[in-house]
PDB file of N, CA and C in Angstrom:
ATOM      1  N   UNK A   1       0.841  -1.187   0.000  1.00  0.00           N
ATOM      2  CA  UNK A   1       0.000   0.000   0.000  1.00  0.00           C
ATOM      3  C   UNK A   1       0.883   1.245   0.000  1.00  0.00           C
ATOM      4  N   UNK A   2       0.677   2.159  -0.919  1.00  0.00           N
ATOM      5  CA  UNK A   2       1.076   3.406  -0.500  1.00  0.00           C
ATOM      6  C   UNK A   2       0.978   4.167   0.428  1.00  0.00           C
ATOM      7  N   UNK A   3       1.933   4.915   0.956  1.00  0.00           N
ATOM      8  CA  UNK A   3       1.190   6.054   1.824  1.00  0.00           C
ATOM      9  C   UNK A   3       1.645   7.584   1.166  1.00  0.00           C
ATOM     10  N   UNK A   4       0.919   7.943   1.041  1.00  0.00           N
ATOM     11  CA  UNK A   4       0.878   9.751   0.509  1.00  0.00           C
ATOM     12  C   UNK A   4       1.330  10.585   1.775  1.00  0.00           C
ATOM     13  N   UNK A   5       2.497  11.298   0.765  1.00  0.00           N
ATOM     14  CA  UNK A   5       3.027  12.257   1.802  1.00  0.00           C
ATOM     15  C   UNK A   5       2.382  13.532   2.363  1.00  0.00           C
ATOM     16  N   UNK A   6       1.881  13.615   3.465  1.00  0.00           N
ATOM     17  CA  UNK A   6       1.474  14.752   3.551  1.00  0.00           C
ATOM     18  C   UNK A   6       1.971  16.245   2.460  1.00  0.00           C
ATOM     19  N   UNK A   7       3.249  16.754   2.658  1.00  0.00           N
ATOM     20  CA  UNK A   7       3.958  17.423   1.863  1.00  0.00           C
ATOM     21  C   UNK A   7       3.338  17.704   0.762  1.00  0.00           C
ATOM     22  N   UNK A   8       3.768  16.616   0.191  1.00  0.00           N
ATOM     23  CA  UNK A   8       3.153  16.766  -1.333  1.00  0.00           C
ATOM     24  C   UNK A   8       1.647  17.277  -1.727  1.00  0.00           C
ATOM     25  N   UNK A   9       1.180  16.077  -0.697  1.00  0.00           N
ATOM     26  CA  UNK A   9      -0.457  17.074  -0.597  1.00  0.00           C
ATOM     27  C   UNK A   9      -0.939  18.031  -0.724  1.00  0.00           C
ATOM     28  N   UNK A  10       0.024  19.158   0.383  1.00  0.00           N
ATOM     29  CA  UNK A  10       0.040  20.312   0.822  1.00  0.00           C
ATOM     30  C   UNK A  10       0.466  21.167  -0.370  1.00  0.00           C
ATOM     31  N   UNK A  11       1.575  20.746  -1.283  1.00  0.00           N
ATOM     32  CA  UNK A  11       1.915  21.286  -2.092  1.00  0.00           C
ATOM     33  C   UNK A  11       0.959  21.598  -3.250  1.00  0.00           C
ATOM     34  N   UNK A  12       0.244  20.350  -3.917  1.00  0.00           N
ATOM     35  CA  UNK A  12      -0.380  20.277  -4.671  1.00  0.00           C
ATOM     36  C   UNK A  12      -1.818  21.167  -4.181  1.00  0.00           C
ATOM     37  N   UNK A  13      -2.083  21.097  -3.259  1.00  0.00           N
ATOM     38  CA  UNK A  13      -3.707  21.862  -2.696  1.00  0.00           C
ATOM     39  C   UNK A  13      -3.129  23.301  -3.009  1.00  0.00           C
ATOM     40  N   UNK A  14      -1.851  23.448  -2.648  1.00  0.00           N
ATOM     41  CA  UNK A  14      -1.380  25.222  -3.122  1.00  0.00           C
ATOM     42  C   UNK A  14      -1.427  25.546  -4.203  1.00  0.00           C
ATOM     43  N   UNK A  15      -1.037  24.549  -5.146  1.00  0.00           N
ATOM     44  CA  UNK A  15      -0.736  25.157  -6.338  1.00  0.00           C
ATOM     45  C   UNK A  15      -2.653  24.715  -7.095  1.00  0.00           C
ATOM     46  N   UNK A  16      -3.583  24.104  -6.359  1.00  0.00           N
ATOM     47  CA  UNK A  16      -4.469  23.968  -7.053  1.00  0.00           C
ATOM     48  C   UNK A  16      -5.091  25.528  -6.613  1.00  0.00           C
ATOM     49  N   UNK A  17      -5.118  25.898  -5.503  1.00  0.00           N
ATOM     50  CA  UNK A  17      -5.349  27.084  -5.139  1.00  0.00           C
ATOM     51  C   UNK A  17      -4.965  28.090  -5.844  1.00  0.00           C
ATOM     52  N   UNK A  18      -4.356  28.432  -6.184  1.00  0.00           N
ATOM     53  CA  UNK A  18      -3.312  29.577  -7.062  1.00  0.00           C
ATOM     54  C   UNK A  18      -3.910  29.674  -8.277  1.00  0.00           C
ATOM     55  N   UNK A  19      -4.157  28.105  -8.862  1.00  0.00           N
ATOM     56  CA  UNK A  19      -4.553  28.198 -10.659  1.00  0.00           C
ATOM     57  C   UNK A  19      -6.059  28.608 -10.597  1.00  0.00           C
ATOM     58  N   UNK A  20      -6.431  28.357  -9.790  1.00  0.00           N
ATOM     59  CA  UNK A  20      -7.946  28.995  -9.564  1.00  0.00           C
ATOM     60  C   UNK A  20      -8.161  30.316  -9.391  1.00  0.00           C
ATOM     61  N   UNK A  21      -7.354  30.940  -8.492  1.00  0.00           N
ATOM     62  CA  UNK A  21      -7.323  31.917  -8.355  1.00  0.00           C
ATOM     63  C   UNK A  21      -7.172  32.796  -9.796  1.00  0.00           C
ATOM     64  N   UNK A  22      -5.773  32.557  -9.969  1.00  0.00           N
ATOM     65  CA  UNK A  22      -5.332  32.918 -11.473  1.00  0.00           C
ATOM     66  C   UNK A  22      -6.270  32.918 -12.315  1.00  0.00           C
ATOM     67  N   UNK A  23      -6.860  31.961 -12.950  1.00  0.00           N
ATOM     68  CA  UNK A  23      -7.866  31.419 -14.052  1.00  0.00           C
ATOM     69  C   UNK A  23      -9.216  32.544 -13.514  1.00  0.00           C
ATOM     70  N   UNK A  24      -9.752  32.639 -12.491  1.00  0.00           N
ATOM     71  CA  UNK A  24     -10.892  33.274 -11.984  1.00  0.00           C
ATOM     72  C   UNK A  24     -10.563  35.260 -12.180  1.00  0.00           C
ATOM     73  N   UNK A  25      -9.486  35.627 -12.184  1.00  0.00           N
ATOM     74  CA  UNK A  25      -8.573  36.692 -12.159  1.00  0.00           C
ATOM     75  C   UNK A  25      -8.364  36.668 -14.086  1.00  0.00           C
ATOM     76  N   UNK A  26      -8.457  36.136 -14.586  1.00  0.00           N
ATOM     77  CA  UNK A  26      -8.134  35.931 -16.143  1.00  0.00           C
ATOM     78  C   UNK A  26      -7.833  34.788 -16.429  1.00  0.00           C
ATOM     79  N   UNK A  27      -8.701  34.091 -17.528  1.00  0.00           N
ATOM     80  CA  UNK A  27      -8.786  32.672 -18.083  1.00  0.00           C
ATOM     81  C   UNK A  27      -7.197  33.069 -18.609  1.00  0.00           C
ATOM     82  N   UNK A  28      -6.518  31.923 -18.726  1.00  0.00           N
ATOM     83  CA  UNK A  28      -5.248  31.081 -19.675  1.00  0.00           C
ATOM     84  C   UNK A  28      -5.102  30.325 -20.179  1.00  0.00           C
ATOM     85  N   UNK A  29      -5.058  29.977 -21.308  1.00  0.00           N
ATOM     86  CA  UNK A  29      -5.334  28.217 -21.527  1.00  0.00           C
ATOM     87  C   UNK A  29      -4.257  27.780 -20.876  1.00  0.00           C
ATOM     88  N   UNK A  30      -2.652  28.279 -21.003  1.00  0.00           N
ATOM     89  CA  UNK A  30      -1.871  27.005 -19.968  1.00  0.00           C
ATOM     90  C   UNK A  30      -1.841  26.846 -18.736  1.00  0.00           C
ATOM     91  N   UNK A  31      -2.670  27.756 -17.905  1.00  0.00           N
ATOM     92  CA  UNK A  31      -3.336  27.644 -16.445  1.00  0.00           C
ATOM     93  C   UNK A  31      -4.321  26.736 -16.576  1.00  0.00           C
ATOM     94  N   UNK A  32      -5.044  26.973 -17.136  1.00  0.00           N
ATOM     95  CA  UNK A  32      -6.431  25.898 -17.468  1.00  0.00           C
ATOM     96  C   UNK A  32      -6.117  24.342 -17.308  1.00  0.00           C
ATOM     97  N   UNK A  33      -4.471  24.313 -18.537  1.00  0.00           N
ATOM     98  CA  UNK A  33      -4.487  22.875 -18.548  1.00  0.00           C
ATOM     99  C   UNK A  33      -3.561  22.334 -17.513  1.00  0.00           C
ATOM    100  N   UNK A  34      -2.843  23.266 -16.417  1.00  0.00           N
ATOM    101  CA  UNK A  34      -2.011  22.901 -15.403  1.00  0.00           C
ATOM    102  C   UNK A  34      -3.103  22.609 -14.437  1.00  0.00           C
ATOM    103  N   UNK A  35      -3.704  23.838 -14.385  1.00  0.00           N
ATOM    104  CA  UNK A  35      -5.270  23.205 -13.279  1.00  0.00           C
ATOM    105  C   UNK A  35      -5.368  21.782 -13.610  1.00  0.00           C
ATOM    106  N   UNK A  36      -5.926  21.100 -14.708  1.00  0.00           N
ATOM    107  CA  UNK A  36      -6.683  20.358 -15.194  1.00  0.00           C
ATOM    108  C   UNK A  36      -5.354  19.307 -14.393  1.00  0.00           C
ATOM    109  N   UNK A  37      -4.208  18.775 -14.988  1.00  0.00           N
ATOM    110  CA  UNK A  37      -3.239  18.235 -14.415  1.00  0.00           C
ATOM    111  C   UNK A  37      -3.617  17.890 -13.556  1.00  0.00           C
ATOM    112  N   UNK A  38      -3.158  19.232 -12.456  1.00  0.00           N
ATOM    113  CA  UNK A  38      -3.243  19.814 -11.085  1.00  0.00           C
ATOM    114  C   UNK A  38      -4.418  18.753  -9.952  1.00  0.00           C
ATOM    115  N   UNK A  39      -5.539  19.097 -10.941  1.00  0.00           N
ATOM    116  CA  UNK A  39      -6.822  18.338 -10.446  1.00  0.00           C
ATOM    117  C   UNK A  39      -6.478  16.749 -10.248  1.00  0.00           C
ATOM    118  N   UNK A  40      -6.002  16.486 -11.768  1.00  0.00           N
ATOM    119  CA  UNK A  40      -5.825  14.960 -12.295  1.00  0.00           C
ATOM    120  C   UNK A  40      -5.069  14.037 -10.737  1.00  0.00           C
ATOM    121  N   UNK A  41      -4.177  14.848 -10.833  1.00  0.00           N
ATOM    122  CA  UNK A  41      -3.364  14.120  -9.639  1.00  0.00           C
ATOM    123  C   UNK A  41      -3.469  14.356  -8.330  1.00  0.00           C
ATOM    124  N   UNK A  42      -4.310  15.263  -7.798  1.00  0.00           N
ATOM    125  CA  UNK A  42      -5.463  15.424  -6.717  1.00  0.00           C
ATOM    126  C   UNK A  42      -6.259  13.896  -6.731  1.00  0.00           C
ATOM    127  N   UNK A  43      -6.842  13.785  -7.379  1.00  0.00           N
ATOM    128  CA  UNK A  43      -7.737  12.929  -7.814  1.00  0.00           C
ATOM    129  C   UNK A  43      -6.848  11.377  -7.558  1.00  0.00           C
ATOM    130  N   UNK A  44      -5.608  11.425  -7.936  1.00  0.00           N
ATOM    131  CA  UNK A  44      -5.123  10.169  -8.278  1.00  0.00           C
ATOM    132  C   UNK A  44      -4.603   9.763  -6.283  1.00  0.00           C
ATOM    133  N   UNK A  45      -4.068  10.508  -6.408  1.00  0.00           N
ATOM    134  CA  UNK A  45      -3.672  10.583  -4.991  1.00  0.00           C
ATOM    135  C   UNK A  45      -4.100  10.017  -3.827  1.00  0.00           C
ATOM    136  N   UNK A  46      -5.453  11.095  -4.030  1.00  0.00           N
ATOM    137  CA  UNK A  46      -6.387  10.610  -3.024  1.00  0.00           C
ATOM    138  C   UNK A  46      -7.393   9.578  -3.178  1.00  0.00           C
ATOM    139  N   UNK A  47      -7.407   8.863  -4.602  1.00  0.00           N
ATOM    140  CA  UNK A  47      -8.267   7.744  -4.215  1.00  0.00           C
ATOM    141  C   UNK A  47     -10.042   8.172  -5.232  1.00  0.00           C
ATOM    142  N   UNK A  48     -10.129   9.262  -5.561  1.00  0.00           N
ATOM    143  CA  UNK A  48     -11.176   9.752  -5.939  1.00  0.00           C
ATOM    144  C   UNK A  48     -11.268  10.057  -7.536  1.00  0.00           C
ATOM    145  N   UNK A  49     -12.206  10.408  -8.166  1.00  0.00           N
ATOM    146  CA  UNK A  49     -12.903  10.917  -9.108  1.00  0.00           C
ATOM    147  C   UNK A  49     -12.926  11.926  -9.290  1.00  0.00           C
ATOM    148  N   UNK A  50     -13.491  13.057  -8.694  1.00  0.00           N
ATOM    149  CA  UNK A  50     -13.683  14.301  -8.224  1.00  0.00           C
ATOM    150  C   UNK A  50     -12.900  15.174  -7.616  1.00  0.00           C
ATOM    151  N   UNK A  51     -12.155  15.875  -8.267  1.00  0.00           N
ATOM    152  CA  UNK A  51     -11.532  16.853  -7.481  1.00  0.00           C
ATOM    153  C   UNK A  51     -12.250  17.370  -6.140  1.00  0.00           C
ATOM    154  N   UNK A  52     -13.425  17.482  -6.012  1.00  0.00           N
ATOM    155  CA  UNK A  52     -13.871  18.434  -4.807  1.00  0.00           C
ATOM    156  C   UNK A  52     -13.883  16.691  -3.565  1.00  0.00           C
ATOM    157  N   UNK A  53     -14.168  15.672  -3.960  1.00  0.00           N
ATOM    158  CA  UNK A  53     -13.863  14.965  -3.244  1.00  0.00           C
ATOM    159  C   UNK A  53     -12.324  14.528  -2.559  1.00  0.00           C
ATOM    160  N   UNK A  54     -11.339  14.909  -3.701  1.00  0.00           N
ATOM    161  CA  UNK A  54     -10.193  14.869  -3.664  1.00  0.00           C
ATOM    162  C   UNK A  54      -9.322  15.884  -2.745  1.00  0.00           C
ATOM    163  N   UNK A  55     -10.062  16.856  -2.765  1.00  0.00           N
ATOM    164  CA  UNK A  55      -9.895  18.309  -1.657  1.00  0.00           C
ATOM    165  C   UNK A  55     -10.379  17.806   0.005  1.00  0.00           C
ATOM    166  N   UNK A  56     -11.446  17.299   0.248  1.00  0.00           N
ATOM    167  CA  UNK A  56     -12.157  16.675   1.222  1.00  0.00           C
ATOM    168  C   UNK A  56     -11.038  15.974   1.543  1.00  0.00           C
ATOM    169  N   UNK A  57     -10.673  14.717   0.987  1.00  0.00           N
ATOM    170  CA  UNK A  57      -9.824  13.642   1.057  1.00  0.00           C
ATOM    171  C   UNK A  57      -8.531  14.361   1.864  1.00  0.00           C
ATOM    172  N   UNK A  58      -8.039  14.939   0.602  1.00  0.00           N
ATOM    173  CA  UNK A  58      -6.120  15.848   1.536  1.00  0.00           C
ATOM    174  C   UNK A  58      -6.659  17.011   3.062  1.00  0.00           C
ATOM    175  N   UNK A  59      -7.275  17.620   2.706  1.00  0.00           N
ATOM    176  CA  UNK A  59      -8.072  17.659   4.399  1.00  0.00           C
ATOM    177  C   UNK A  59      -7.559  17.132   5.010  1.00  0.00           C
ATOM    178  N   UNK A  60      -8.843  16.162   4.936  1.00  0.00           N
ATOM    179  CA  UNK A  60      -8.653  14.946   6.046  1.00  0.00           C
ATOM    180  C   UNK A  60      -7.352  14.272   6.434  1.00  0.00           C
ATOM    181  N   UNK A  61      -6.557  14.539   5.492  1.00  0.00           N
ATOM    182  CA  UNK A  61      -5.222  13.551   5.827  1.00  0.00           C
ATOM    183  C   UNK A  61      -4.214  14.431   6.620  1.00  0.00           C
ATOM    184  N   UNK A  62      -4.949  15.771   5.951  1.00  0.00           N
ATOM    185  CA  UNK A  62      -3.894  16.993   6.935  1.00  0.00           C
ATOM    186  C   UNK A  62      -4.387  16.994   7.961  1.00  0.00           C
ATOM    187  N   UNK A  63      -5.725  17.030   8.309  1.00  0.00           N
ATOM    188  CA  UNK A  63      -5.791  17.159   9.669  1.00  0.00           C
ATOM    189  C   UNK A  63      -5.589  16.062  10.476  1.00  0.00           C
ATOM    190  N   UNK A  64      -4.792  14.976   9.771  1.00  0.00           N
ATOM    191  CA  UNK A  64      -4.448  13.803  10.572  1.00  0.00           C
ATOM    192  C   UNK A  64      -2.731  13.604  10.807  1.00  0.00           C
ATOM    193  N   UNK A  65      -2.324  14.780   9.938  1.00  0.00           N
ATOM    194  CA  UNK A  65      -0.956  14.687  10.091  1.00  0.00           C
ATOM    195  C   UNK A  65      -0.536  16.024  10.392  1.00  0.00           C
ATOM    196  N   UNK A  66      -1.545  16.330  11.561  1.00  0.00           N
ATOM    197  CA  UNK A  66      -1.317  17.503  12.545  1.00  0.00           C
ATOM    198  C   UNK A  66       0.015  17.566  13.333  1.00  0.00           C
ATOM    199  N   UNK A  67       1.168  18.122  14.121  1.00  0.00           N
ATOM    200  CA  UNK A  67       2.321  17.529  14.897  1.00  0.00           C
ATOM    201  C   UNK A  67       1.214  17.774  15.870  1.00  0.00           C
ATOM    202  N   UNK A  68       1.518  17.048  17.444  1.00  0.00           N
ATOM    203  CA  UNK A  68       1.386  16.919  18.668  1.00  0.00           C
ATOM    204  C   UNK A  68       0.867  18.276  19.086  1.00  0.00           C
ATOM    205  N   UNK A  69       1.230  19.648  18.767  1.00  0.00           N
ATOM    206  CA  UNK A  69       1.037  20.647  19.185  1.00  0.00           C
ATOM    207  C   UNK A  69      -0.052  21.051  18.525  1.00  0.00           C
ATOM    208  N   UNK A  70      -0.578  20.436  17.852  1.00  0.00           N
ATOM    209  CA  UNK A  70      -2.111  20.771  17.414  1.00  0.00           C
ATOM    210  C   UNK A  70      -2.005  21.585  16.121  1.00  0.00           C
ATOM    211  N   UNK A  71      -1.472  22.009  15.960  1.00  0.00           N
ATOM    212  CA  UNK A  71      -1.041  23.132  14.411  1.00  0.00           C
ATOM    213  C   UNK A  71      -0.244  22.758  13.580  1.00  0.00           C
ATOM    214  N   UNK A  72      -1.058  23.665  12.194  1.00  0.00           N
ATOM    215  CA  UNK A  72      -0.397  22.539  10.941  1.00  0.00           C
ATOM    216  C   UNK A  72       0.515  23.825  10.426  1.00  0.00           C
ATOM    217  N   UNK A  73       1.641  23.934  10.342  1.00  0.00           N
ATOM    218  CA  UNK A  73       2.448  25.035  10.130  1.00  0.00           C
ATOM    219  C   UNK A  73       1.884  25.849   8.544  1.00  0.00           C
ATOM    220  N   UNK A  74       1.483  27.135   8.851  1.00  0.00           N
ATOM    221  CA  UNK A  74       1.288  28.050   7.360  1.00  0.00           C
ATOM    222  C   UNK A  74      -0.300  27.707   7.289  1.00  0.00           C
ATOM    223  N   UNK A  75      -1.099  26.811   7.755  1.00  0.00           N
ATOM    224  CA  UNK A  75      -2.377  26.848   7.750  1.00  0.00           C
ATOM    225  C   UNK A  75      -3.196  27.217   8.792  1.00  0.00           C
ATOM    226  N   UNK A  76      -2.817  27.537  10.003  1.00  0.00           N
ATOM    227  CA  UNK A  76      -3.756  28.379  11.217  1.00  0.00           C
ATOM    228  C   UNK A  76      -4.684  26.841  11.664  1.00  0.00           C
ATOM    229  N   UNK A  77      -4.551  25.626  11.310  1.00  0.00           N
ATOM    230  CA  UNK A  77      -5.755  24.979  11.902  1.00  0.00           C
ATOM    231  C   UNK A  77      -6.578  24.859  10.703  1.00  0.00           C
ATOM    232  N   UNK A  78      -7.077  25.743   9.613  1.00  0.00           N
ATOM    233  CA  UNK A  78      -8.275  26.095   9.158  1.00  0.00           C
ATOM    234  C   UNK A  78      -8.441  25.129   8.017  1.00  0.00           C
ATOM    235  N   UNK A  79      -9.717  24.142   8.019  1.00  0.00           N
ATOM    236  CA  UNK A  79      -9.714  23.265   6.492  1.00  0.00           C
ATOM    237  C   UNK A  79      -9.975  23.927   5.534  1.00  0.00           C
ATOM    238  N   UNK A  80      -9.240  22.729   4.863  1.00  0.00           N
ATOM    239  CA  UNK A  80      -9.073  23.239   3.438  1.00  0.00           C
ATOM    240  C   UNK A  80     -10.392  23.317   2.222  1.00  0.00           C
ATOM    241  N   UNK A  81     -11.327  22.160   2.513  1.00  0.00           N
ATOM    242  CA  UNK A  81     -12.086  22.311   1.877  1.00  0.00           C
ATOM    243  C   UNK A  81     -13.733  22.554   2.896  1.00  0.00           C
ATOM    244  N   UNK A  82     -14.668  23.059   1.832  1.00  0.00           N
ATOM    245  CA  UNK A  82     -15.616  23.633   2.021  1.00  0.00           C
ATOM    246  C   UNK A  82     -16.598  22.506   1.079  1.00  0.00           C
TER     247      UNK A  82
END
């Protein structure tokens, strides 16, 4: 079985964040198709279909790979998905 690095997770939820942002701020097509990527391997990662399930999913794994002190460094605590 695999296990998914938190890290990477974290990384990828940023940069899915960003292309959204970007794209919502002015369409690009090569934002569009890095999103699209972006999503793809969200998706692969976590086990899902759906990017918005795939968001749910790295959540959950962050808030399970909290340190001891309760805080996830650069995120305040706050989930990621809605």
């Amino acid at each position: 079985m695999l296990v998914t690095d938190p890290k990477v997770v974290r990384q990828l939820l940023t940069r899915y964040a960003t292309l959204q942002i970007a794209q919502a701020e002015r369409h690009s097509p090569a934002a569009a198709r890095e999103l699209e990527d972006v999503s793809h391997r969200l998706c692969v990662m976590m086990g899902t279909t759906g990017v918005h399930d795939a968001i749910a999913q790295a959540d959950a794994l962050l808030v399970g790979a909290r340190p001891t002190n309760g805080r996830t460094p650069g995120e305040g605590g706050l989930p990621l998905a809605s």
